[in-house]
Protein backbone atom coordinates (compact mmCIF):
# COMPACT_ATOMS: atom_id res chain seq x y z
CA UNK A 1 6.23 -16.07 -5.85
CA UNK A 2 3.47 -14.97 -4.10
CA UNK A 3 3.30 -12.00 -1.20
CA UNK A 4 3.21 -14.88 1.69
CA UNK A 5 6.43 -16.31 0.43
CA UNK A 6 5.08 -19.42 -1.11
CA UNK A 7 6.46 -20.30 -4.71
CA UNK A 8 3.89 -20.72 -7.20
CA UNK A 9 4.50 -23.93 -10.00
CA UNK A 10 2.63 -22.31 -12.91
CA UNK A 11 5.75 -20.73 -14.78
CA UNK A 12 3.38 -18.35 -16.85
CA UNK A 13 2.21 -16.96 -13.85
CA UNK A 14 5.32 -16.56 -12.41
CA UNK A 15 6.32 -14.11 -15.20
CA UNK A 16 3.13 -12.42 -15.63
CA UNK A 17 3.50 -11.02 -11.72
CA UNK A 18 7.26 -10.12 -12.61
CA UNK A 19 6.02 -8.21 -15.81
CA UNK A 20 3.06 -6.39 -13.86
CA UNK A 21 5.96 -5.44 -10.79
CA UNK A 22 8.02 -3.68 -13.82
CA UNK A 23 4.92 -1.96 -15.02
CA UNK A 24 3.26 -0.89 -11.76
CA UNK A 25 6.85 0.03 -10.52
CA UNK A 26 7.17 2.20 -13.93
CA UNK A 27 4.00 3.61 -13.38
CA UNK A 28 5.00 5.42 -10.02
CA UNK A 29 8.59 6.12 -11.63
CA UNK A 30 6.32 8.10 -14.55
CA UNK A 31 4.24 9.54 -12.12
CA UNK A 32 7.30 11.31 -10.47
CA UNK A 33 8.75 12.30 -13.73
CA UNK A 34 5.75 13.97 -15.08
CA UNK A 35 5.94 16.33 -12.78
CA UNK A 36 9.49 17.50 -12.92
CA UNK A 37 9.08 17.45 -17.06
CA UNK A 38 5.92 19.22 -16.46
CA UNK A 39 4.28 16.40 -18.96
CA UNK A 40 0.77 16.69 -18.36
CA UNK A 41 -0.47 14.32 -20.58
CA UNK A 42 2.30 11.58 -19.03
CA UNK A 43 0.42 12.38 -15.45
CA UNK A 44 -2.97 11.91 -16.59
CA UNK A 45 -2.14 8.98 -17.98
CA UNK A 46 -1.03 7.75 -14.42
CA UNK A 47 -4.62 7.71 -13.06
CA UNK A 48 -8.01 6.16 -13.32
CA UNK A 49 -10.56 8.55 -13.85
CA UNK A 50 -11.97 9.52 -11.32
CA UNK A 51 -9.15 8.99 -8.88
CA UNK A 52 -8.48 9.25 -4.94
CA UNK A 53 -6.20 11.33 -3.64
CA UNK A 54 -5.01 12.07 -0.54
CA UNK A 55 -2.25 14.63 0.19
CA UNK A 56 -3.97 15.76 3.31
CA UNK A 57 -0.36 16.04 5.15
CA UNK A 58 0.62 18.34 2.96
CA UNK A 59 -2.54 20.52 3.19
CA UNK A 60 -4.87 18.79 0.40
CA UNK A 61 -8.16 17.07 2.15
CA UNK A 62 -8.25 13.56 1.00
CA UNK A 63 -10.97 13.62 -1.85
CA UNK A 64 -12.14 11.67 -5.07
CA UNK A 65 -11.08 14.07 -8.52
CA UNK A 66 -11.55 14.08 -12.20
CA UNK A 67 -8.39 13.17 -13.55
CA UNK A 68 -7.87 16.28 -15.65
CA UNK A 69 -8.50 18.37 -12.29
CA UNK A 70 -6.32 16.26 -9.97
CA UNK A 71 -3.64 17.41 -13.27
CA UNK A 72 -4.81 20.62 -12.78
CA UNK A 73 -3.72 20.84 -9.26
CA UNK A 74 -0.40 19.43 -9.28
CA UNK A 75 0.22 21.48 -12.29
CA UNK A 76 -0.62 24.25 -9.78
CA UNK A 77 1.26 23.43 -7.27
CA UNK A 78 4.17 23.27 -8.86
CA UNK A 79 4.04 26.26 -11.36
CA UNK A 80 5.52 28.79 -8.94
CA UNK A 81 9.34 26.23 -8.88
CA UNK A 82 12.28 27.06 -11.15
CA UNK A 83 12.90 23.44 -10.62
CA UNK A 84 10.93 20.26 -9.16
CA UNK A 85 12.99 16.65 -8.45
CA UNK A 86 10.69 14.24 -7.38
CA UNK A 87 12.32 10.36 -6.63
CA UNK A 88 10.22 7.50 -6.20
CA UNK A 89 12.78 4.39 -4.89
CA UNK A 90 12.01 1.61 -2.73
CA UNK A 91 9.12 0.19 -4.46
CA UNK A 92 7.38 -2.78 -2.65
CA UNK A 93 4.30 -4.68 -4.23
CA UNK A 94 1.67 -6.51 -2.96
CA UNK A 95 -1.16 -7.79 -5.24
CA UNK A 96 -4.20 -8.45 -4.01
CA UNK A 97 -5.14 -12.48 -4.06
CA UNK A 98 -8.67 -12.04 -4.42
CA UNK A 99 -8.35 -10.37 -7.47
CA UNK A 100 -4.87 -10.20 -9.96
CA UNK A 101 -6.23 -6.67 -11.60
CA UNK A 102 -5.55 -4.58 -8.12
CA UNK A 103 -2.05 -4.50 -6.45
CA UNK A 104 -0.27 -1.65 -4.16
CA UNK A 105 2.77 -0.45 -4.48
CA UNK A 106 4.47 1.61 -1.07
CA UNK A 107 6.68 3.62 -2.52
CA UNK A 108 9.71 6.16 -0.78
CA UNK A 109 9.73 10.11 -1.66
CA UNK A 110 11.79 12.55 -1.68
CA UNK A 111 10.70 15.88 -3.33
CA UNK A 112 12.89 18.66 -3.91
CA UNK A 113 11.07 22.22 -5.17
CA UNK A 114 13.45 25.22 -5.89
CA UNK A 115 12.69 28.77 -6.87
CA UNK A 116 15.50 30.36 -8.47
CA UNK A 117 16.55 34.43 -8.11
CA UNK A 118 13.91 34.64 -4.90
CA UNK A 119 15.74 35.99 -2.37
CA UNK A 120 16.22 33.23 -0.41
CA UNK A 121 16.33 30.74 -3.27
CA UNK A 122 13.48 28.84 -2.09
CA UNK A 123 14.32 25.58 -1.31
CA UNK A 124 11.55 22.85 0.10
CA UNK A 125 12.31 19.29 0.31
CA UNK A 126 9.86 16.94 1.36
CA UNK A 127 10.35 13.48 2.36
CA UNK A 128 7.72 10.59 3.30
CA UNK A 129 6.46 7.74 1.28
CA UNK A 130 3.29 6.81 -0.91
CA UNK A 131 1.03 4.32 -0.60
CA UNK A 132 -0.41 3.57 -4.73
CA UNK A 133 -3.48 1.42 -4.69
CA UNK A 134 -2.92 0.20 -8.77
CA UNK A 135 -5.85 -1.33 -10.58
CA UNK A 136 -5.09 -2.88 -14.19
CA UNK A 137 -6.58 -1.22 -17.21
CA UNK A 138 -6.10 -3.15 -20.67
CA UNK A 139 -2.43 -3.93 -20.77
CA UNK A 140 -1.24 -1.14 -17.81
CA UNK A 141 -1.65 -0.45 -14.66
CA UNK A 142 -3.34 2.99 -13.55
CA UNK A 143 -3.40 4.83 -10.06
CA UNK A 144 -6.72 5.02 -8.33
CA UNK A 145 -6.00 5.97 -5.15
CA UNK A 146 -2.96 7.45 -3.16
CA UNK A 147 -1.75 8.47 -0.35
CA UNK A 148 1.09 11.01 0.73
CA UNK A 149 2.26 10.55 3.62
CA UNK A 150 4.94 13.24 4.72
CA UNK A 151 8.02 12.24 7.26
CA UNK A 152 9.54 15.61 7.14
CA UNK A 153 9.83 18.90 5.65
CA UNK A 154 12.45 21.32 5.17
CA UNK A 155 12.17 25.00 4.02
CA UNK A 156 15.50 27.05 3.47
């Protein structure tokens, strides 16, 4: 099935695009649980090098990075939480039908940071959505650019 609704005849096809949705959708899933496991290597593996990002709603400019120092900043980000829970549902891909190697995947968030024995117990949750522009590389799919876009924050 293609994006516009239309059902394709060429059965091989067919399950190639339902193979790449399960890896591109397992790519974002990964790129969500790197962070909580604090798996550095799992995130970099995520990305195209160099890759776009663009968490400029949550204080980041929008900017092309390394890979290893895009790592380096979520890895900083995150450092100063006990605990990080990031979910990554609603996953909806479109391919691109000039060319089968690029696809983007709009993804949901919701981001949940705690710091434990402050004394407040820090709490931030973030919600929003990302919008993953995927390009294959070899047999996978990689992030090259993204976009964060925050619906709300709360801070307790």
């Amino acid at each position: 099935m293609t994006d516009s609704g239309e059902i394709s005849t060429d059965l091989e096809a067919r399950i190639r695009q339902l193979e790449d949705r399960a890896r591109i959708s397992e790519r974002i899933i990964r790129y969500a649980m790197a962070v909580d496991r604090r798996d550095w290597e799992m995130l970099a593996d995520c990305f195209t090098d160099p890759v776009h990002a663009d968490y400029s709603e949550n204080g980041l400019p929008a900017a092309d990075f390394a890979r290893d120092d895009l790592v380096g900043m979520v890895r900083d980000a995150v450092s100063g939480f006990t605990a990080t829970q990031h979910l990554s549902p609603n996953h909806v891909i479109e391919f691109d039908q000039d060319d089968p190697n690029r696809a983007i995947c709009y993804s949901y968030m919701y981001a949940q940071h705690y710091v434990e024995g402050s004394e407040r117990n820090e709490f931030i949750l973030l919600r929003g959505s990302y919008t993953n522009h995927l390009v294959r590389a070899a047999n996978s799919w990689r992030i090259e650019r993204l976009i964060q876009h925050v619906s709300w924050r709360e801070i307790r």
